[in-house]
Every structure is written in C-alpha cells, then in structure tokens.
N, C-alpha and C. Protein backbone atom coordinates (compact mmCIF):
# COMPACT_ATOMS: atom_id res chain seq x y z
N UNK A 1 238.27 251.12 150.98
CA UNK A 1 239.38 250.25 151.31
C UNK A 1 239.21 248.91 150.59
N UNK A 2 240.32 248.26 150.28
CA UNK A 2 239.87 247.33 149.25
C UNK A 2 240.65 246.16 150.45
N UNK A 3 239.94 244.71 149.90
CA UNK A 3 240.48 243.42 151.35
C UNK A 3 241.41 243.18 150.22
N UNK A 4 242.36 241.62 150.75
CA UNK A 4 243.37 241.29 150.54
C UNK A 4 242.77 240.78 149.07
N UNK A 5 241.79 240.20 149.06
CA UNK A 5 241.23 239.44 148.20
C UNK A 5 240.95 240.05 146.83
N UNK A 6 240.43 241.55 147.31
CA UNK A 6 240.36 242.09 145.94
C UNK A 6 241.50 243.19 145.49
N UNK A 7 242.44 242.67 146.20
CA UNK A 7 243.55 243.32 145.60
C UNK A 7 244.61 242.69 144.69
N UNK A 8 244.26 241.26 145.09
CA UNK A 8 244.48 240.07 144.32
C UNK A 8 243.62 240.13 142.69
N UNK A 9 242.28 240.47 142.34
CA UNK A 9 241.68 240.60 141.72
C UNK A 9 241.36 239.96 140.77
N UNK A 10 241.80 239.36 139.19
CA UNK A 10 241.77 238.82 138.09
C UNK A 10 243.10 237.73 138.53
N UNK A 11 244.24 237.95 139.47
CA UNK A 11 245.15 236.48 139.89
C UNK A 11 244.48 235.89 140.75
N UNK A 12 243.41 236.14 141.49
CA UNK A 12 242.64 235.39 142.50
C UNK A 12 242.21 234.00 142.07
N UNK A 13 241.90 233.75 140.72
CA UNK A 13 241.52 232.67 140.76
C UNK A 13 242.58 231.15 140.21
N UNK A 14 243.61 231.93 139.87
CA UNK A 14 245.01 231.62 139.10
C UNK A 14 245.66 231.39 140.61
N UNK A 15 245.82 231.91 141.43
CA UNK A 15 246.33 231.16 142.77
C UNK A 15 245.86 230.52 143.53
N UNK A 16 244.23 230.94 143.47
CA UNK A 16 243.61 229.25 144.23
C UNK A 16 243.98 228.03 143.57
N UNK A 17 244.07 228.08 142.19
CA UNK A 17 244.12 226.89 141.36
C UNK A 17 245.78 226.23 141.83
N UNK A 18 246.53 227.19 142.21
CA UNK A 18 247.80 226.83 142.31
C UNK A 18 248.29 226.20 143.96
N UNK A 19 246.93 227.04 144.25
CA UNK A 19 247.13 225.69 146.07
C UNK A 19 246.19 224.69 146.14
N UNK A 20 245.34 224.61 144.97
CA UNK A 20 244.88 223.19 145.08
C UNK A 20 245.62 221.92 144.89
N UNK A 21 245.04 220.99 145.48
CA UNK A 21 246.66 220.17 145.44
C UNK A 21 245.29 218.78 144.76
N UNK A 22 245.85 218.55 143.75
CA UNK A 22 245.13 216.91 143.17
C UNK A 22 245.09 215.73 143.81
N UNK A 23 243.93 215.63 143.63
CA UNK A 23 243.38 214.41 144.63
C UNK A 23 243.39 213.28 143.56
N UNK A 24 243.70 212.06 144.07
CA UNK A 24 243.54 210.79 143.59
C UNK A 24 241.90 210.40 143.26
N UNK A 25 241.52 209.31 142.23
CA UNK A 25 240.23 209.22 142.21
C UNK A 25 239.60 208.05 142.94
N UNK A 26 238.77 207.78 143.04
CA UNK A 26 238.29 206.87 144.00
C UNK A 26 238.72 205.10 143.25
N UNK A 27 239.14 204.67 144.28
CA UNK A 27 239.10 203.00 143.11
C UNK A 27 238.14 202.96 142.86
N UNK A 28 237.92 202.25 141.85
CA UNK A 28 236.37 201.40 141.25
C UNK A 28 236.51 200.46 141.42
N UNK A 29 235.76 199.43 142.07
CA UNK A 29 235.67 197.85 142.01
C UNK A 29 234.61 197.81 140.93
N UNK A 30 235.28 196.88 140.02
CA UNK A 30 234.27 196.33 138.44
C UNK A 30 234.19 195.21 138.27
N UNK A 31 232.82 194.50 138.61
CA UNK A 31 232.63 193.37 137.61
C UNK A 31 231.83 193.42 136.74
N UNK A 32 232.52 192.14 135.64
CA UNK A 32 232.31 192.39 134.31
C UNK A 32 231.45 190.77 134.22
N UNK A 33 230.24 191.14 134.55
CA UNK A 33 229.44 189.78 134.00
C UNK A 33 229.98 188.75 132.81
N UNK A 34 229.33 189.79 131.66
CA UNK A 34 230.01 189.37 129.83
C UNK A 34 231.09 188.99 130.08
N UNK A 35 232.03 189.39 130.74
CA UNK A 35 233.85 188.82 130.61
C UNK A 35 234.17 187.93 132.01
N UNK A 36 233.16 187.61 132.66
CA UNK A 36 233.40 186.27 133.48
C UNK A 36 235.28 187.06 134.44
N UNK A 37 235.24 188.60 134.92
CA UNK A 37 236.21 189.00 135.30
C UNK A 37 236.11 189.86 136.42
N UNK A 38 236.53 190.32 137.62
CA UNK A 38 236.54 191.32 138.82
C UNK A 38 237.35 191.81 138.68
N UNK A 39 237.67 193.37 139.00
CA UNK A 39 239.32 194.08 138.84
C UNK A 39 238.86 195.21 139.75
N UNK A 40 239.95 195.91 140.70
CA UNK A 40 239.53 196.71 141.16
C UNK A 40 240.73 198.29 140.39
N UNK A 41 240.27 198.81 139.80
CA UNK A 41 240.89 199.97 138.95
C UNK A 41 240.74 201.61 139.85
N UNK A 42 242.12 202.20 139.77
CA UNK A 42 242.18 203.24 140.39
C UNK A 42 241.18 204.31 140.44
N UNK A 43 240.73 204.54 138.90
CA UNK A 43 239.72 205.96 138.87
C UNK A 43 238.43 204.81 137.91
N UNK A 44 237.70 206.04 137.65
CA UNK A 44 236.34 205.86 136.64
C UNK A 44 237.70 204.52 135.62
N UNK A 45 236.34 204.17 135.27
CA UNK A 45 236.45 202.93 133.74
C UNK A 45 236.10 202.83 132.80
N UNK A 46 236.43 203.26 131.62
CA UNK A 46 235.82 203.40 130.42
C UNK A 46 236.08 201.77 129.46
N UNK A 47 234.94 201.86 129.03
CA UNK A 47 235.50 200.47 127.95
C UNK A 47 234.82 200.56 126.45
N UNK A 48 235.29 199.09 126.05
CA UNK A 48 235.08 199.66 124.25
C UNK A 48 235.53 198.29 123.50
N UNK A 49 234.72 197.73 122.52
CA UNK A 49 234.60 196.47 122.07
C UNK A 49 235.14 196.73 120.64
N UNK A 50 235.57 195.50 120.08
CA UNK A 50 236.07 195.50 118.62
C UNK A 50 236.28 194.16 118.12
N UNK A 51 235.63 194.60 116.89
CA UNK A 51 235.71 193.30 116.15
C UNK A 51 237.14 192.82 115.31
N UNK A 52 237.78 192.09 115.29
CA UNK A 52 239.10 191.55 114.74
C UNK A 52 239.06 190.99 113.94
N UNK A 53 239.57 190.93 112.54
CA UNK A 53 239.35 190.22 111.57
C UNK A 53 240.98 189.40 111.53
N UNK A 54 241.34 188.11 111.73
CA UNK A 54 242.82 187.60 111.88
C UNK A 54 242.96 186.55 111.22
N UNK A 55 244.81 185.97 111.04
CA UNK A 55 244.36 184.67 110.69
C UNK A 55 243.85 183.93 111.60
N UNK A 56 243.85 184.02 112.85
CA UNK A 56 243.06 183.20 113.54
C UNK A 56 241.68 182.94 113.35
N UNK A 57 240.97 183.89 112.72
CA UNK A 57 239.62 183.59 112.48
C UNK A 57 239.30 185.20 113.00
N UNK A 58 238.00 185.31 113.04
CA UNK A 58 237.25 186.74 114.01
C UNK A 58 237.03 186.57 115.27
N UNK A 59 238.46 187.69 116.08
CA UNK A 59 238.22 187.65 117.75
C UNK A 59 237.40 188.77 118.37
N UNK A 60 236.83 188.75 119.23
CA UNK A 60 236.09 189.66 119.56
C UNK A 60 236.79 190.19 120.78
N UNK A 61 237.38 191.69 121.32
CA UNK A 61 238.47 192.43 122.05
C UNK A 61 236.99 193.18 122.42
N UNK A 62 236.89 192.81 124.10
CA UNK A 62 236.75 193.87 124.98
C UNK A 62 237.69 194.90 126.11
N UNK A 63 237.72 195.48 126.17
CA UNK A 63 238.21 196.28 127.08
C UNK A 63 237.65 197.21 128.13
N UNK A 64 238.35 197.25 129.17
CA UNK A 64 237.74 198.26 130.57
C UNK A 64 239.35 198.62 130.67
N UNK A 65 239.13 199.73 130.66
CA UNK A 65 240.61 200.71 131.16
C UNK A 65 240.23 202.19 132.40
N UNK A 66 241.34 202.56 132.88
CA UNK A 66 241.55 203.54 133.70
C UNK A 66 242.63 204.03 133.39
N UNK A 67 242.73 205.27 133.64
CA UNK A 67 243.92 206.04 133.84
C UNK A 67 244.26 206.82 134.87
N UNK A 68 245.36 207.13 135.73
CA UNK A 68 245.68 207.92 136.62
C UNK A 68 247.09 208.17 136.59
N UNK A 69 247.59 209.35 137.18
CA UNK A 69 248.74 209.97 137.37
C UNK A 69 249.80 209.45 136.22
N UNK A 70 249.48 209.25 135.20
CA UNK A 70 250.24 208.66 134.09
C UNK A 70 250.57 207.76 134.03
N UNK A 71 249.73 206.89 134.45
CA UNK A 71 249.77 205.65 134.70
C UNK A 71 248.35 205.00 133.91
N UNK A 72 248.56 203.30 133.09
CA UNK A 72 246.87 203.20 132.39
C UNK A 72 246.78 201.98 133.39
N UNK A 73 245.58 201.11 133.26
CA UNK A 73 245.38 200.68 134.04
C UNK A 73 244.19 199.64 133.24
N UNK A 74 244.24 198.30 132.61
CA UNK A 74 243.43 197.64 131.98
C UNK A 74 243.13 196.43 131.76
N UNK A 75 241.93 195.96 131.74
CA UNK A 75 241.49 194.39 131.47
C UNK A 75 241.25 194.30 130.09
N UNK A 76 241.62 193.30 129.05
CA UNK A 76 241.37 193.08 127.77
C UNK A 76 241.05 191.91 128.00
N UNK A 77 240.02 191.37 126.99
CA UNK A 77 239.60 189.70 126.90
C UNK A 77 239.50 189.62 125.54
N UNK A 78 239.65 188.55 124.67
CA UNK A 78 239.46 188.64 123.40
C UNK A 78 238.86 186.69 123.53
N UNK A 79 238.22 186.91 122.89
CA UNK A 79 236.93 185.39 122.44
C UNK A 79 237.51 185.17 121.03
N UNK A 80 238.62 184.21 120.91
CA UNK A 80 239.09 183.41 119.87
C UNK A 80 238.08 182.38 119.41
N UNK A 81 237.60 182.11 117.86
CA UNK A 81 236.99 181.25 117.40
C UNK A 81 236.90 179.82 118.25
N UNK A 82 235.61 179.32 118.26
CA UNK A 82 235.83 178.21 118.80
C UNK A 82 236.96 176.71 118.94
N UNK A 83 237.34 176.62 119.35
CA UNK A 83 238.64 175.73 119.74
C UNK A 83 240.09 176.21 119.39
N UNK A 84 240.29 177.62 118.88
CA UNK A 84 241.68 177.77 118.32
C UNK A 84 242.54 177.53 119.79
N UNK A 85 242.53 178.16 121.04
CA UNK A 85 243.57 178.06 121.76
C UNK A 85 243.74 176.64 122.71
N UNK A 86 243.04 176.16 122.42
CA UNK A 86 243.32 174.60 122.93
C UNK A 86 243.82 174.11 121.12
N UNK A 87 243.82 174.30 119.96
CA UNK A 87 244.53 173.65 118.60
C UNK A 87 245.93 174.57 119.09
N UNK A 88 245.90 175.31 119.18
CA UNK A 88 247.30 176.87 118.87
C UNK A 88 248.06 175.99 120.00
N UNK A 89 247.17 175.60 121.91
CA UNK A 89 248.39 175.51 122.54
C UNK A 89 248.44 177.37 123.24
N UNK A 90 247.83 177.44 124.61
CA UNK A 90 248.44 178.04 125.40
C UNK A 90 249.02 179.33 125.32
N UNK A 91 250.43 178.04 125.29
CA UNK A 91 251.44 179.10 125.72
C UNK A 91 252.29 179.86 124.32
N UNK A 92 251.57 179.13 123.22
CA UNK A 92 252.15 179.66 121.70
C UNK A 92 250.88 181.32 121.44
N UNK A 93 249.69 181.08 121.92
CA UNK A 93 249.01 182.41 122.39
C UNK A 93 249.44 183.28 123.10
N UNK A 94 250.25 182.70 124.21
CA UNK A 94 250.59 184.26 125.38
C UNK A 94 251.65 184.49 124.67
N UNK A 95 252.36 184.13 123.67
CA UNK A 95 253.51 184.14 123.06
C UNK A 95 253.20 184.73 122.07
N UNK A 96 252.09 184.80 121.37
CA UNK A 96 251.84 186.00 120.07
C UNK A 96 251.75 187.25 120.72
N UNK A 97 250.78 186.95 121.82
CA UNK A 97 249.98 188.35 122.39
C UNK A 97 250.47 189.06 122.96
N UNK A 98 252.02 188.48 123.81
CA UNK A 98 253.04 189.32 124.13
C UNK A 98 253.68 190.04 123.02
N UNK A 99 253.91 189.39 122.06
CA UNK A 99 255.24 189.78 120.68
C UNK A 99 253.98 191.05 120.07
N UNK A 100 252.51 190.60 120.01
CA UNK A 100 251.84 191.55 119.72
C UNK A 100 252.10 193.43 120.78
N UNK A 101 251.88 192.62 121.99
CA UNK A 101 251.98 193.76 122.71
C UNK A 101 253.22 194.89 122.41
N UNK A 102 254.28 194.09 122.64
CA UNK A 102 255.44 194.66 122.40
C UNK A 102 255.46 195.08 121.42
N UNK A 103 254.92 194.63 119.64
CA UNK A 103 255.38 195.50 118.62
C UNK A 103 254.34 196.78 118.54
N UNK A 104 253.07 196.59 119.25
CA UNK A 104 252.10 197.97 119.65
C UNK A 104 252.77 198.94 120.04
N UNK A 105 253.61 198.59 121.19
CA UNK A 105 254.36 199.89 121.88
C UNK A 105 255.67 200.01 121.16
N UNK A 106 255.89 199.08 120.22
CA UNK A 106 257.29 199.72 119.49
C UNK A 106 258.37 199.98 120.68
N UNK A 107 258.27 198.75 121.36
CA UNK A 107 259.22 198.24 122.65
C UNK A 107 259.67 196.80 122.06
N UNK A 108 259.99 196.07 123.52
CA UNK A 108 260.75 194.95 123.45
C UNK A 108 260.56 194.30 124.69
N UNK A 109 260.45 193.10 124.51
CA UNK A 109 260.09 192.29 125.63
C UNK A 109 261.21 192.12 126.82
N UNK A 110 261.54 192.02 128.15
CA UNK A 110 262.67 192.23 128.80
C UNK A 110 262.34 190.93 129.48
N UNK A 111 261.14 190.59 130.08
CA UNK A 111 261.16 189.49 130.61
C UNK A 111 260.00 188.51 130.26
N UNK A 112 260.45 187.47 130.70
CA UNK A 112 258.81 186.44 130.32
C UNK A 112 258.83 185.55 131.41
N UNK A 113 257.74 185.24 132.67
CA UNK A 113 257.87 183.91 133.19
C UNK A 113 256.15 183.79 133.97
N UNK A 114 256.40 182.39 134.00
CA UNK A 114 255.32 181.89 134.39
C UNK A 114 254.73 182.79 135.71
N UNK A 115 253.30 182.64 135.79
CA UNK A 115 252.34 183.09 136.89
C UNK A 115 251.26 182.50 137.40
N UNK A 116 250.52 182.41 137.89
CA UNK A 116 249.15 181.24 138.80
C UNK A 116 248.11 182.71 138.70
N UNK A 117 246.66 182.19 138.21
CA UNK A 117 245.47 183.16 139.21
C UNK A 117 244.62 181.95 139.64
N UNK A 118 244.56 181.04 140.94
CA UNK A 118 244.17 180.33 141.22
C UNK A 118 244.46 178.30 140.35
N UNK A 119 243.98 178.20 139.97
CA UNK A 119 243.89 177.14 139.10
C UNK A 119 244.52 177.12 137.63
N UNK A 120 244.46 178.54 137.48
CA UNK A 120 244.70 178.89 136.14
C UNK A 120 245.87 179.47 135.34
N UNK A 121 247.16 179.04 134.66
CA UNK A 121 248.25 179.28 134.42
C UNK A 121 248.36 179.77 133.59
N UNK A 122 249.44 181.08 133.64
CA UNK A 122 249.39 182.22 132.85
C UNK A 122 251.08 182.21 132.69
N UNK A 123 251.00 183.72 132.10
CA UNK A 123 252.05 184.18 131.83
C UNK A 123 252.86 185.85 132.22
N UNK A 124 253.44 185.85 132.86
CA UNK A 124 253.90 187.80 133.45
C UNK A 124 254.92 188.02 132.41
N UNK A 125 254.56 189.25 131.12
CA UNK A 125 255.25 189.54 130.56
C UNK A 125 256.18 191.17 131.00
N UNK A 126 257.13 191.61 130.66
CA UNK A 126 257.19 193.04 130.99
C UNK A 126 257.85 193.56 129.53
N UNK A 127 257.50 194.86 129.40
CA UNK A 127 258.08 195.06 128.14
C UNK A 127 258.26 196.78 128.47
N UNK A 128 259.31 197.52 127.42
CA UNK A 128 260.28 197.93 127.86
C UNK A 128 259.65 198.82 126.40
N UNK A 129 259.14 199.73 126.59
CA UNK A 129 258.78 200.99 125.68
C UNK A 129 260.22 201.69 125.06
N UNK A 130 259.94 202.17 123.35
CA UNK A 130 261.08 203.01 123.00
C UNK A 130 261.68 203.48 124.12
N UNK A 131 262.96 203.74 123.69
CA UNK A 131 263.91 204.21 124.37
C UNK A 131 263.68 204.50 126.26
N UNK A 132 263.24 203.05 126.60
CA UNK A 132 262.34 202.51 127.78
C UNK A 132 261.77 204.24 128.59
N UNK A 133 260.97 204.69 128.04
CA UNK A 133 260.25 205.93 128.25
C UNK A 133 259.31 205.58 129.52
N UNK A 134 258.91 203.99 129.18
CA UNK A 134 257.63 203.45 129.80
C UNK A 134 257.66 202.20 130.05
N UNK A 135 257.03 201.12 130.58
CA UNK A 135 257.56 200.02 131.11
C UNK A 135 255.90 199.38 131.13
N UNK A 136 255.24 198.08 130.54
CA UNK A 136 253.83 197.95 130.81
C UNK A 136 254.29 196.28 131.18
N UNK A 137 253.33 196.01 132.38
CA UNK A 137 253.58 194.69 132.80
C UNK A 137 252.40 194.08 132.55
N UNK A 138 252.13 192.86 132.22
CA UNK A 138 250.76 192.55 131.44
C UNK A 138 251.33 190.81 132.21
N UNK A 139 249.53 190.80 132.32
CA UNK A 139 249.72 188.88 132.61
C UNK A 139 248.66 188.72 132.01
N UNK A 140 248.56 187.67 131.80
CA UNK A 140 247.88 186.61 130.49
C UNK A 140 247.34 185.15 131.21
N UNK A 141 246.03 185.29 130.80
CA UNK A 141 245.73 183.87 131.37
C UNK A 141 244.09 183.40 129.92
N UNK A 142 244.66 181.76 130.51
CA UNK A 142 243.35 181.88 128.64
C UNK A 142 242.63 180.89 129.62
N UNK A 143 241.02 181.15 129.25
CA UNK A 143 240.47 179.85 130.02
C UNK A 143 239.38 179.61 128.77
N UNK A 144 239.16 178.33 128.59
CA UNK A 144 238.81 177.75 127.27
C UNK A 144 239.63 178.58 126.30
N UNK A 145 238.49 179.76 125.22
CA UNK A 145 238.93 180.50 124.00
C UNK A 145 239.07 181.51 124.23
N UNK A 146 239.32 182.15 125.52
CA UNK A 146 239.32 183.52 125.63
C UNK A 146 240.41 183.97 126.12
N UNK A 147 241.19 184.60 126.10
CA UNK A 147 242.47 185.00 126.75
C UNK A 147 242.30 186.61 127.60
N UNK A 148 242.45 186.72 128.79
CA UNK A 148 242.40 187.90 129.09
C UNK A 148 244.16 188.82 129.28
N UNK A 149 244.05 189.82 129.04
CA UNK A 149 245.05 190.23 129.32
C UNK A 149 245.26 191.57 130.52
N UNK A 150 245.64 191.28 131.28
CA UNK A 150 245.48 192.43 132.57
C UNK A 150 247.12 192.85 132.61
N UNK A 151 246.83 194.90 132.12
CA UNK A 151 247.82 195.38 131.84
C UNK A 151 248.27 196.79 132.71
N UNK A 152 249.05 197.15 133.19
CA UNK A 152 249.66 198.25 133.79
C UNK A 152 250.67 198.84 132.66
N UNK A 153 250.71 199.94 133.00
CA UNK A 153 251.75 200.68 132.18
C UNK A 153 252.19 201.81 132.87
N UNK A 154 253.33 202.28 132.72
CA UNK A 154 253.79 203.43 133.68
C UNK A 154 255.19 203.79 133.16
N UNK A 155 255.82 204.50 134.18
CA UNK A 155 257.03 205.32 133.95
C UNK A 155 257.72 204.06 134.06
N UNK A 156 259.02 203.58 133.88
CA UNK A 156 259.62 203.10 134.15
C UNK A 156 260.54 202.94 136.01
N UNK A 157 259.78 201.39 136.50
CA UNK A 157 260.38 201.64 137.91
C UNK A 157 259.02 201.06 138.31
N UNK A 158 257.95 202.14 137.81
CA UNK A 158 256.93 201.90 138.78
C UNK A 158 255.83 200.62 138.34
N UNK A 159 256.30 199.71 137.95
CA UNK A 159 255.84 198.47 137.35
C UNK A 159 255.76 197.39 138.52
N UNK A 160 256.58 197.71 139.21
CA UNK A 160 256.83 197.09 140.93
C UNK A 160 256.38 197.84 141.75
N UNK A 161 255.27 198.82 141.73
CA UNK A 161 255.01 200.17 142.83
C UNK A 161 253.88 199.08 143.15
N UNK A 162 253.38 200.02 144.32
CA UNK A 162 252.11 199.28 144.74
C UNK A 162 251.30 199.70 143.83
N UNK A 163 250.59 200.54 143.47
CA UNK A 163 249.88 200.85 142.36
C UNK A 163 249.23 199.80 141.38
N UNK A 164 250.69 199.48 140.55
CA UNK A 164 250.60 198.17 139.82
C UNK A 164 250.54 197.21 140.32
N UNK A 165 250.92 196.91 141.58
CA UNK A 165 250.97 195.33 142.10
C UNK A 165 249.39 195.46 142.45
N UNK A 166 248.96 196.81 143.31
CA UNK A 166 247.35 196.86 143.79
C UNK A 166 246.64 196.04 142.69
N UNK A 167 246.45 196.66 141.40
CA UNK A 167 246.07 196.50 140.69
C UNK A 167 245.91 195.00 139.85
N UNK A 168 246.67 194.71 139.38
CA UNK A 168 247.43 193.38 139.01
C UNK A 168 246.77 192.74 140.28
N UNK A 169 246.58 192.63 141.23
CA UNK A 169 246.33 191.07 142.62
C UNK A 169 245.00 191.53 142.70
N UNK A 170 244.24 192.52 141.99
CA UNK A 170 242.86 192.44 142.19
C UNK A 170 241.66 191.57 141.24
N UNK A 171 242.74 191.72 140.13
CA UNK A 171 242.02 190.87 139.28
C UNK A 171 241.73 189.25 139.43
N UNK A 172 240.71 188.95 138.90
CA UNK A 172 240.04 187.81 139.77
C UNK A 172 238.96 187.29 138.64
N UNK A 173 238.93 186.08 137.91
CA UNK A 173 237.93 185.27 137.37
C UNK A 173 236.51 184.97 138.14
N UNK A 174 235.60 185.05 137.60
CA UNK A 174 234.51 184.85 138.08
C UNK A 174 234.06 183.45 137.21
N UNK A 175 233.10 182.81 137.93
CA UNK A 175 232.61 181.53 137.26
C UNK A 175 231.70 182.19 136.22
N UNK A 176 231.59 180.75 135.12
CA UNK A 176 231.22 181.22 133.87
C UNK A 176 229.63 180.05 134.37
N UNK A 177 228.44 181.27 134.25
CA UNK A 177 227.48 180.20 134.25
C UNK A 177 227.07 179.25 133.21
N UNK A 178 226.33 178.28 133.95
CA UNK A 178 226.00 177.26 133.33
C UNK A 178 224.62 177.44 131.94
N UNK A 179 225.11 176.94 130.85
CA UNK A 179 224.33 177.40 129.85
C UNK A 179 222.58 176.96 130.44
N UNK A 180 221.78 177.53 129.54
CA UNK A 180 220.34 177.68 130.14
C UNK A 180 219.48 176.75 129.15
C-alpha cells in the first residue's frame, strides 16, 4: 500500500515548496565606525568602496546596502577632497548628487525640499524612474566633506510605506572622534 506521500512522489517536493510561504529577513542594526553612521536595514548588508576620480578632485564612495521584497535599501558616504563642500556650498552638492542620482536611474527629479537629522540640514529628494517603473527617495546631509546619502527605492507608492519611512528615521550620525 503506498501513503499519501508517496503517491505524491517526484511532485512532493515541488508542493512543499509551493506552501512555503517567504519569510521576511531579520532587520540588521549597523554601525559603521569608518562612516561616523547607524542605520537599521531590513535584511543582511553588503557593502563596497570606490575610488572616484572627478572634477571635484578624488572622492572616496562607501556603501552598505540591503535588499528585500524589491525593494533596495542604502547608506552611501563619499569623503570629498579637503574643503570642497564648504568652497562648492551645501546645497549646490545635494544639488549635483541629486541631478547625479536621477541621471543614474535615467529618471527625473519630482520633488526637492528641505529636511533636519538633528542639527544637521539636509535635503529629501524623490525621483521618478523611466517610465516611473520605480520611485527612490534619498536624503542628503554633508557634515564637514563628506556627504552621506540614505536611499530607498521601490515600486512606485511605496516610498511613503512604512518600510521606507522605517528605514529612512533610523538613520542616525554618530560622533566623529577626536583625533589622537
């Protein structure tokens, strides 16, 4: 006599797979010593450094990213030559790095306005992917030469989900110690 199970046989393992139901991954809370930054990110965090050769001079781009449910999830910092963003001015930086962002995704900027992370004044950009497929909300804050950029990206809509807002209000500056 054969059970239910092995009458199922070679689909047995093709229908467990089909009542498993996907689980979310655990947040990660990350701090980032080197980047003077806290973020708490949905799943695992991968990151990855690069050297920039610009007219600005050579910036140095770190990154920590996540991904989940099609959704990315990321901190960028980039270390501009000594004194360029106090010469450049601010808000003429969150103003490249947006126009940068936007021509990356081969989108368009939809909104721009001011934002606070404590003491520190930034910028909430949103930008509006080809044929708005995708929607990434990014804020910008520079303290001395470094500008960080903390970015969500998603379907369009979910740029206002909790998800992104979770995400986005976790991020958090850490003090930069005192040289030795």
């Amino acid at each position: 006599m054969r059970t239910p199970l092995l009458k199922l046989g070679r689909w047995a393992p093709l229908m467990l797979a089909m009542l498993a139901v996907p689980g979310r991954a655990e947040p990660t809370a990350t701090v980032d010593d080197d980047g003077h930054f806290a973020a708490t990110f949905p799943a695992e965090v991968s990151r990855s450094n690069q050297i920039l050769d610009t007219d600005a001079g050579q910036i140095i781009m770190c990154k920590a990213n996540a991904a989940q449910a099609g959704a990315s999830f990321e901190v960028t910092y980039c270390d501009y030559p000594e004194g360029y963003v106090a010469g450049a001015g601010a808000p003429s930086v969150f103003k490249a790095a947006a126009k940068d962002s936007a021509d990356q995704a081969k989108g368009s900027v939809r909104s721009q306005s001011d934002c606070k992370l404590g003491d520190v004044a930034g910028v909430e950009v949103l930008i509006d992917g080809p044929n708005k497929g995708f929607v990434e909300r990014i804020r910008l804050f520079a303290v001395g030469d470094r500008l960080f950029q903390v970015e969500y990206k998603g379907k369009p809509g979910a740029e206002t989900g909790k998800d992104a807002l979770d995400f986005l209000g976790s991020f958090r500056l850490l003090p930069v110690p005192a040289p030795r």
